[in-house]
Every structure is written in structure tokens, then in C-alpha cells.
C-alpha atoms as a PDB file:
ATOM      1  CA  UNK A   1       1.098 -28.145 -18.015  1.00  0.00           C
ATOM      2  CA  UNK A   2       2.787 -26.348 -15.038  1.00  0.00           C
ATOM      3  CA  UNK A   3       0.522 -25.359 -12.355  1.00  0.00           C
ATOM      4  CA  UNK A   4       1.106 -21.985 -10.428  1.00  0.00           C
ATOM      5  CA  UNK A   5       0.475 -21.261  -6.828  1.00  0.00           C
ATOM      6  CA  UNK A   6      -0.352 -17.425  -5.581  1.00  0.00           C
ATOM      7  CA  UNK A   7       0.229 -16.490  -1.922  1.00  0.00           C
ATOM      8  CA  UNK A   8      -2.964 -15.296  -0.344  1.00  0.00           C
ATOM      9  CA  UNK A   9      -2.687 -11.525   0.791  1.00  0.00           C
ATOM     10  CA  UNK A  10      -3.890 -12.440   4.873  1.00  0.00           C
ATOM     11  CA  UNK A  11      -7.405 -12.246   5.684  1.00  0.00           C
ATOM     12  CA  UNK A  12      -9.753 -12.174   8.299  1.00  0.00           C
ATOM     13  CA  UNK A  13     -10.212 -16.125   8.366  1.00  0.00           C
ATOM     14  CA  UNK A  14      -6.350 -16.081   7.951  1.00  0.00           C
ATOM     15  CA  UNK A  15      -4.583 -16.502  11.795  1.00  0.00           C
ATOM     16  CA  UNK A  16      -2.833 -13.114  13.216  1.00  0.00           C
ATOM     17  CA  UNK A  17       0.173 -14.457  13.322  1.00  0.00           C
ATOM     18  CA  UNK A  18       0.418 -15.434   9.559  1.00  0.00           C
ATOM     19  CA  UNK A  19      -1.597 -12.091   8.638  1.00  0.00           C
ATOM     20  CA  UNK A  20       1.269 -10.447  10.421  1.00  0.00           C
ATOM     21  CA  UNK A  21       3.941 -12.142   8.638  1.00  0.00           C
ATOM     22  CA  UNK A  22       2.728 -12.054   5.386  1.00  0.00           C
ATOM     23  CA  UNK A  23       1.749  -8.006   5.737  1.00  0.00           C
ATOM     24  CA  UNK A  24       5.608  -8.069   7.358  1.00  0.00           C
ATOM     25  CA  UNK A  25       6.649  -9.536   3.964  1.00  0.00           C
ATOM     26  CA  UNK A  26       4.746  -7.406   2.159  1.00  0.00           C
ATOM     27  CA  UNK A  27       6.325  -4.665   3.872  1.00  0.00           C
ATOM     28  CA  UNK A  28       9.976  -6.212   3.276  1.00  0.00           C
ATOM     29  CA  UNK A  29       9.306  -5.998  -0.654  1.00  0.00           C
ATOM     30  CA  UNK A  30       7.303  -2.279  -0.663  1.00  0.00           C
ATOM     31  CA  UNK A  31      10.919  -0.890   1.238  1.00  0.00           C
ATOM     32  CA  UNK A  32      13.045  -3.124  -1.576  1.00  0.00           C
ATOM     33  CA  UNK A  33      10.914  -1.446  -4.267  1.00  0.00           C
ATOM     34  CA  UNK A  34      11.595   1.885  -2.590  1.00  0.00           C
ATOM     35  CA  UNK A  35       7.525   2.323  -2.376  1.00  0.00           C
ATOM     36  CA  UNK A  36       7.868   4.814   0.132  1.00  0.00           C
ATOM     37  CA  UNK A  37       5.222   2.993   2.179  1.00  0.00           C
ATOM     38  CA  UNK A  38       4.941   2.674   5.729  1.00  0.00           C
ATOM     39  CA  UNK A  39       3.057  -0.297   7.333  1.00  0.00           C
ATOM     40  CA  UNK A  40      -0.092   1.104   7.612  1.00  0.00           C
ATOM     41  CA  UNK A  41      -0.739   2.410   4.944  1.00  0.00           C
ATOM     42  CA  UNK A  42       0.438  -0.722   3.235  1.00  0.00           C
ATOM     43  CA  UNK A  43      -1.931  -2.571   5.516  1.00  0.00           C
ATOM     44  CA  UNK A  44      -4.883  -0.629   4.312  1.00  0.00           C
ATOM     45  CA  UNK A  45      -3.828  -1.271   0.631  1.00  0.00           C
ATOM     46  CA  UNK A  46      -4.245  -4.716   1.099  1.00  0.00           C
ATOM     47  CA  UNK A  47      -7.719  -4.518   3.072  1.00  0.00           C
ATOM     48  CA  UNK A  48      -8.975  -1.938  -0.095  1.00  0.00           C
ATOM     49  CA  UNK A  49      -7.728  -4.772  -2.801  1.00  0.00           C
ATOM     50  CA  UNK A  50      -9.025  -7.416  -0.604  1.00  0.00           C
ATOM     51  CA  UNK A  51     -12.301  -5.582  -0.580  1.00  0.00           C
ATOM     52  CA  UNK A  52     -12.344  -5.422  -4.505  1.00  0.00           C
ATOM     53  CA  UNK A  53     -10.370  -2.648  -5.387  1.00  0.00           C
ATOM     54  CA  UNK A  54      -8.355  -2.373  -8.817  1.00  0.00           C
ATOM     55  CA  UNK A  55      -4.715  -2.435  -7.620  1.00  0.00           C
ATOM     56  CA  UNK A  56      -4.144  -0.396 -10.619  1.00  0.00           C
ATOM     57  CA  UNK A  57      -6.763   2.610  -9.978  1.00  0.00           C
ATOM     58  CA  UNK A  58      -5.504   2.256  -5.881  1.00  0.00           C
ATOM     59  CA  UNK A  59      -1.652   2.665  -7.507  1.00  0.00           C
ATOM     60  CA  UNK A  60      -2.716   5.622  -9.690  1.00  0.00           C
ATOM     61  CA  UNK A  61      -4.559   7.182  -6.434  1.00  0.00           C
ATOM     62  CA  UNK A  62      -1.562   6.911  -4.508  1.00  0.00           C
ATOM     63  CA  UNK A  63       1.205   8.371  -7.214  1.00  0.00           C
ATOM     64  CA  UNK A  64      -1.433  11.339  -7.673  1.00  0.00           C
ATOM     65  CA  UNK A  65      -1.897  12.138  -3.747  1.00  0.00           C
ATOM     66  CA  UNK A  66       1.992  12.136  -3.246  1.00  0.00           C
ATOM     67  CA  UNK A  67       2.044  14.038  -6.888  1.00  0.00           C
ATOM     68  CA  UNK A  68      -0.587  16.636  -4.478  1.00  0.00           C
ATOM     69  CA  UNK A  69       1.648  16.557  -1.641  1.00  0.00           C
ATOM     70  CA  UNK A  70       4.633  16.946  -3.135  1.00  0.00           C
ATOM     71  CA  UNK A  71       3.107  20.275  -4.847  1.00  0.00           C
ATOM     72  CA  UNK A  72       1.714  21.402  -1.593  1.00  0.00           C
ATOM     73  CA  UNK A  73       4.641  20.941  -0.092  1.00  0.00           C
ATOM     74  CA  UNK A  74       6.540  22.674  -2.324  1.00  0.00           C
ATOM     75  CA  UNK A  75       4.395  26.273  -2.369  1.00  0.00           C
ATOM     76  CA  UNK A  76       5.624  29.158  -0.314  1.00  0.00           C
ATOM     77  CA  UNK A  77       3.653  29.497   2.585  1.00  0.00           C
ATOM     78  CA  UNK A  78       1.920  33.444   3.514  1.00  0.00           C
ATOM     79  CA  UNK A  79       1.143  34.298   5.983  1.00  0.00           C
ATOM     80  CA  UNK A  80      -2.742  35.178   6.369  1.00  0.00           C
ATOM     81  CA  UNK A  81      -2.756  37.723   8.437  1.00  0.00           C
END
């Protein structure tokens, strides 16, 4: 039986310099799967999933908040005076 290996999303015991290129990896594949997300938010992906959160629920979070913005965005703006 084959055995897989995973790549470890960096940590804190992880060194910065590895952190940095795996997260710069990370970032490589998010812009090749047109993600639409910059590093930082990226970066605080990973810390949420690394903390335990479902990478499902944190993908259906993020569709729904550009889903928001994209509404928002989209509405005439008035003037309130």
C-alpha cells in the first residue's frame, strides 16, 4: 500500500523563511486558480484553518462576502442630503 505525504500549511514552530515560502506557494496556486486573493488575506485563511476552521464553511464565508460586495457595489449611490 502506497503511502501519501501532505505538505504542512507553515506554522508558528515552522522557520520564517519556510512559512514564507510555503504561504508564497500558496499564493502562486490561489492567482493560478484565479482566487482573487491577495496575500493577506490568504495568510489569514491559513492561520483560521490552522486554528480549526472548516475550509469549507471559511470558502462559503468568503464567496458570500464578495457575493455582499459585489451587490453593494453595484447599488446606485444617493446622496443623503
Amino acid at each position: 500500500m502506497a503511502s501519501s505525504t501532505r505538505r504542512r500549511v507553515p506554522t508558528s514552530s515552522t522557520t520564517p523563511s519556510s512559512a514564507t515560502e510555503t504561504l508564497n506557494i500558496l499564493h502562486d496556486l490561489s492567482e493560478l486558480l484565479n482566487t482573487g486573493l491577495d496575500r493577506e488575506t490568504l495568510a489569514t485563511c491559513v492561520r483560521m484553518i490552522e486554528s480549526g476552521a472548516n475550509p469549507e464553511a471559511l470558502a462559503a464565508v468568503v464567496k458570500e462576502l464578495r457575493k455582499e460586495n459585489t451587490s453593494i457595489t453595484a447599488q446606485p449611490h444617493t446622496d443623503d442630503r
